[in-house]
C-alpha atoms as a PDB file:
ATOM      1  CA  UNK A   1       7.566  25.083 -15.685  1.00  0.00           C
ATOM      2  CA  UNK A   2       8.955  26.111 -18.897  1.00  0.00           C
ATOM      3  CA  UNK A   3      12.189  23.976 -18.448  1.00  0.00           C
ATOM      4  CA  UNK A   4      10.193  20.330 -17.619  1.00  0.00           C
ATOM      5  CA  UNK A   5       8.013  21.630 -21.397  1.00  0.00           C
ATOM      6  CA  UNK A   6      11.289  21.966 -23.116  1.00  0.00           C
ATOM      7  CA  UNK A   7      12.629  18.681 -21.833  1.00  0.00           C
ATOM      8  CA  UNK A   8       8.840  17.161 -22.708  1.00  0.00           C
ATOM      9  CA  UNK A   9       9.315  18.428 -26.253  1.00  0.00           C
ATOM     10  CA  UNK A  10      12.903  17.121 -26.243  1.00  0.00           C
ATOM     11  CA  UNK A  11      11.705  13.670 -25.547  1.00  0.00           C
ATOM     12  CA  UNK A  12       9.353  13.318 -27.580  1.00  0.00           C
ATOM     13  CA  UNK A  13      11.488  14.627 -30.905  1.00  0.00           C
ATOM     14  CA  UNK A  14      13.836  11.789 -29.571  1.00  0.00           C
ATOM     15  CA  UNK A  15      10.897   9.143 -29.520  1.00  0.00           C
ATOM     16  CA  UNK A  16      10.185   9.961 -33.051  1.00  0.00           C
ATOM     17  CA  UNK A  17      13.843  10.319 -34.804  1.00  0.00           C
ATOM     18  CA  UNK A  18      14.773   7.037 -32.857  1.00  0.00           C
ATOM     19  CA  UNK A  19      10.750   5.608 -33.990  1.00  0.00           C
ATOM     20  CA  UNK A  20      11.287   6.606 -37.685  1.00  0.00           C
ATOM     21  CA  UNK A  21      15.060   5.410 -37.575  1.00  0.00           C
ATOM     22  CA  UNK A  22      13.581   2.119 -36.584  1.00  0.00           C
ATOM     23  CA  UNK A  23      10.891   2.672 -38.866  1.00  0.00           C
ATOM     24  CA  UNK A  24      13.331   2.920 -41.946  1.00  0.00           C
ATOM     25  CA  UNK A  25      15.329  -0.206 -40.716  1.00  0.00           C
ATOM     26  CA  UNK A  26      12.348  -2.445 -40.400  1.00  0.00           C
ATOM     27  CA  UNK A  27      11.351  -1.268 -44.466  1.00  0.00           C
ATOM     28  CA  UNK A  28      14.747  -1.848 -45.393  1.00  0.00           C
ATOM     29  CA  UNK A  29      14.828  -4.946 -44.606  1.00  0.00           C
ATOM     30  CA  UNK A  30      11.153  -6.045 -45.664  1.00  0.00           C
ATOM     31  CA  UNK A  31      12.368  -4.538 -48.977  1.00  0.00           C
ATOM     32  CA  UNK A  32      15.131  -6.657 -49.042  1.00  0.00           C
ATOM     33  CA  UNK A  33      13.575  -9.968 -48.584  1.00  0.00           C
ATOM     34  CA  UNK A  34      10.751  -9.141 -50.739  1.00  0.00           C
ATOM     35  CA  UNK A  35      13.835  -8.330 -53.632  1.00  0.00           C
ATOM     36  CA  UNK A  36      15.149 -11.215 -52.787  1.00  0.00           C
ATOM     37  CA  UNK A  37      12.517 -13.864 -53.365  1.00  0.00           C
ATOM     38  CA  UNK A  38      11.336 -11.942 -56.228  1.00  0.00           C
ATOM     39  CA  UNK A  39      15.081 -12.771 -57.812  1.00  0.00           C
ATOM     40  CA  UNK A  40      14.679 -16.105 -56.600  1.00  0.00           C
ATOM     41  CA  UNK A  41      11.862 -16.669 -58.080  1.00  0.00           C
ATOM     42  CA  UNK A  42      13.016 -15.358 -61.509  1.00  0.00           C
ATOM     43  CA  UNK A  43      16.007 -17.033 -61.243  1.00  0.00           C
ATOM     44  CA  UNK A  44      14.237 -20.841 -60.364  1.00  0.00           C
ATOM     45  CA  UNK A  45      11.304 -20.598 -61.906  1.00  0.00           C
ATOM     46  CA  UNK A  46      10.863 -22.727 -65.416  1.00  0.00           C
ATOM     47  CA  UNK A  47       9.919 -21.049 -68.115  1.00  0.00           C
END
């Protein structure tokens, strides 16, 4: 019994380093595109 709570716990500390890792990926990259159009937009727009 204690082995199958150890290999729960172990599974679920996996679910969340590989949830935040995609987590973190998924910011990065809405970061990104919001940086970019915001230099776009600086860039292109008249003044």
């Amino acid at each position: 019994m204690q082995t199958s709570r150890k290999f729960i716990a172990a599974h679920y500390m996996r679910l969340f380093y590989e949830g935040s890792i995609l987590f973190f990926c998924v910011l990065g990259l809405v970061l990104a595109v919001a940086l970019g159009a915001y230099l776009l937009d600086l860039i292109f727009s008249p003044r």
